[in-house]
N, C-alpha and C. Protein backbone atom coordinates (compact mmCIF):
# COMPACT_ATOMS: atom_id res chain seq x y z
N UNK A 1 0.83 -1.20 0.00
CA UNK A 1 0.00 0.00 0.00
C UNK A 1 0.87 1.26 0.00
N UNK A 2 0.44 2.37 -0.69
CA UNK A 2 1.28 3.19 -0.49
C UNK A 2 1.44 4.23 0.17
N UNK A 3 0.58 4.69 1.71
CA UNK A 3 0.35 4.96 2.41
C UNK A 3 1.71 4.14 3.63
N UNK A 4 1.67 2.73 3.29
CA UNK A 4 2.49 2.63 4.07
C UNK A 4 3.76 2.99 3.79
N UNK A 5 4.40 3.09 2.59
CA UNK A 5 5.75 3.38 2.19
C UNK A 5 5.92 5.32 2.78
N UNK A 6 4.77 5.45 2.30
CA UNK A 6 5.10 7.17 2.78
C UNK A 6 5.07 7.38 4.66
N UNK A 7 4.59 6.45 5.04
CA UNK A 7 5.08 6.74 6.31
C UNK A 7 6.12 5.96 7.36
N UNK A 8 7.11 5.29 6.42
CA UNK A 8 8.09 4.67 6.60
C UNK A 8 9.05 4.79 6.21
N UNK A 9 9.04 5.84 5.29
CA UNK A 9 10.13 6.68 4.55
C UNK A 9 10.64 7.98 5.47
N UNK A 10 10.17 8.02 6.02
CA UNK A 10 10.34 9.76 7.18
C UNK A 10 10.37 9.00 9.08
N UNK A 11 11.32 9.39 9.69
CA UNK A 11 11.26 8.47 11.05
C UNK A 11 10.79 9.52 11.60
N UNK A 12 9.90 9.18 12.93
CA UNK A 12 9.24 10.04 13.70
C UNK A 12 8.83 9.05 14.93
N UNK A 13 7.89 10.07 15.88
CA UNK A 13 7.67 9.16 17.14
C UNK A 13 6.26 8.54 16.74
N UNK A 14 6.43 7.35 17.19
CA UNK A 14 5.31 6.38 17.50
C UNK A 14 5.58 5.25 15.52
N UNK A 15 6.67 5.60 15.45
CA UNK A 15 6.71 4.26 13.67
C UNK A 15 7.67 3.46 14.16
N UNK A 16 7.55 2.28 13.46
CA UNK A 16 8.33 1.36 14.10
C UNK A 16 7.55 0.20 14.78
N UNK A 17 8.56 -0.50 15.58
CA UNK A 17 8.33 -1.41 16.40
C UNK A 17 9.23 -1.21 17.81
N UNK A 18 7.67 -1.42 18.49
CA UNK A 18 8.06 -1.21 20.18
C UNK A 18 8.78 -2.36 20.84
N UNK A 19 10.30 -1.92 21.23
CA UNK A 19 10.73 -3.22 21.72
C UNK A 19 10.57 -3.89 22.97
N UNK A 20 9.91 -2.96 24.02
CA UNK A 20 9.44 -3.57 25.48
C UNK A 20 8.02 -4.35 25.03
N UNK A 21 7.16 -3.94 24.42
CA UNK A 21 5.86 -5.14 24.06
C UNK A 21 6.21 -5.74 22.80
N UNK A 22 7.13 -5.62 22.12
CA UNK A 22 7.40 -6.70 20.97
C UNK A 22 6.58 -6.91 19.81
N UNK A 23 5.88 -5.19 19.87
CA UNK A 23 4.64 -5.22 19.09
C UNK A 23 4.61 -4.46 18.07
N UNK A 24 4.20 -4.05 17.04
CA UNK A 24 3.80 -2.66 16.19
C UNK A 24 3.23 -1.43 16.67
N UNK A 25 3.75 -0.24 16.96
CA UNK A 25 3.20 0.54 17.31
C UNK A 25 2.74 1.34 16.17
N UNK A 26 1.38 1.86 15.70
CA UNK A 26 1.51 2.76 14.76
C UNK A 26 0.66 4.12 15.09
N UNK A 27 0.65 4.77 13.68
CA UNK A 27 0.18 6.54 14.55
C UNK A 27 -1.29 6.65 14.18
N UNK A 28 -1.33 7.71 14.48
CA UNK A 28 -3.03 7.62 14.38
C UNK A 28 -3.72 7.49 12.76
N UNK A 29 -1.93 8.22 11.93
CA UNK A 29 -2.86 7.61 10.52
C UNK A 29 -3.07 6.44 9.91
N UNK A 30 -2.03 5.90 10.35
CA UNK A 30 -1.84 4.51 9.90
C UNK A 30 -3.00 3.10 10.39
N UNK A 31 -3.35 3.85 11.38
CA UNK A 31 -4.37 3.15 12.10
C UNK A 31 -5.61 3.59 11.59
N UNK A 32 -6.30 4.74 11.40
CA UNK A 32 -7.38 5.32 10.42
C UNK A 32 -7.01 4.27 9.36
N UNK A 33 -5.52 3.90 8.22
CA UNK A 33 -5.51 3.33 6.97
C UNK A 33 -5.97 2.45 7.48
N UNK A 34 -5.71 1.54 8.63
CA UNK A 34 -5.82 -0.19 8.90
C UNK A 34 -7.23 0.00 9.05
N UNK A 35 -7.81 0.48 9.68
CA UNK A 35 -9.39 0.16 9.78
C UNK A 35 -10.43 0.49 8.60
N UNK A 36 -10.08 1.21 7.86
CA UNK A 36 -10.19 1.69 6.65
C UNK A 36 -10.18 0.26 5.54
N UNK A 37 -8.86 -0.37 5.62
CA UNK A 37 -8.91 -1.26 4.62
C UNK A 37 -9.43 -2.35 5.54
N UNK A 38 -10.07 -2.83 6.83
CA UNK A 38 -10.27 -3.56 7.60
C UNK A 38 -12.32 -3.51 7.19
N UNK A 39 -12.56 -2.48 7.15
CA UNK A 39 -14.13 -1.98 6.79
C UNK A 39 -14.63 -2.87 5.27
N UNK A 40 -13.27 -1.98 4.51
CA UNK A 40 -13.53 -2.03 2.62
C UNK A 40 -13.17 -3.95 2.60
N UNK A 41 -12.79 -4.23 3.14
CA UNK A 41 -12.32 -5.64 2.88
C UNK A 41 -13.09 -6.72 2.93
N UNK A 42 -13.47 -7.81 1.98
CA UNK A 42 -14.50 -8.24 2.24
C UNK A 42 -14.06 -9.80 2.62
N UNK A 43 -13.33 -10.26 2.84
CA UNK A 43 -12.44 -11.14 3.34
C UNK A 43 -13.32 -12.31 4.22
N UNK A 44 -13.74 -11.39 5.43
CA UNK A 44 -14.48 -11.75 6.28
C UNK A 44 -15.94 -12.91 5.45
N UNK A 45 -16.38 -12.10 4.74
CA UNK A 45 -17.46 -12.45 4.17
C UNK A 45 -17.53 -12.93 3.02
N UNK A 46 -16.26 -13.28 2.38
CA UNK A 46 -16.05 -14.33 1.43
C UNK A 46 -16.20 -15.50 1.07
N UNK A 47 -16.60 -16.22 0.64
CA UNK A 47 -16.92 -17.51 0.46
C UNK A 47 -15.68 -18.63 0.30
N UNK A 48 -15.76 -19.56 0.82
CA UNK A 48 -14.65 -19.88 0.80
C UNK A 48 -14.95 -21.30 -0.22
């Protein structure tokens, strides 16, 4: 996606990975993108 390249191209606080929880931390836009493509996605409700 290219939302993610543009905000992985520039370092700032909260990108990356948090090394005391061993987790992804991301910022508030990136998280708007994830739920965003989490909504549009029809994955869930696909037929398998």
């Amino acid at each position: 996606y290219p939302w993610m390249q543009r905000m992985n191209s520039h370092s700032g606080v909260g990108y990356g990975t948090d090394r005391r929880r061993g987790r992804q931390i991301y910022s508030r836009y990136q998280t708007l993108e994830l739920e965003k493509e989490f909504h549009f996605n029809r994955y869930l409700t696909r037929r398998r």
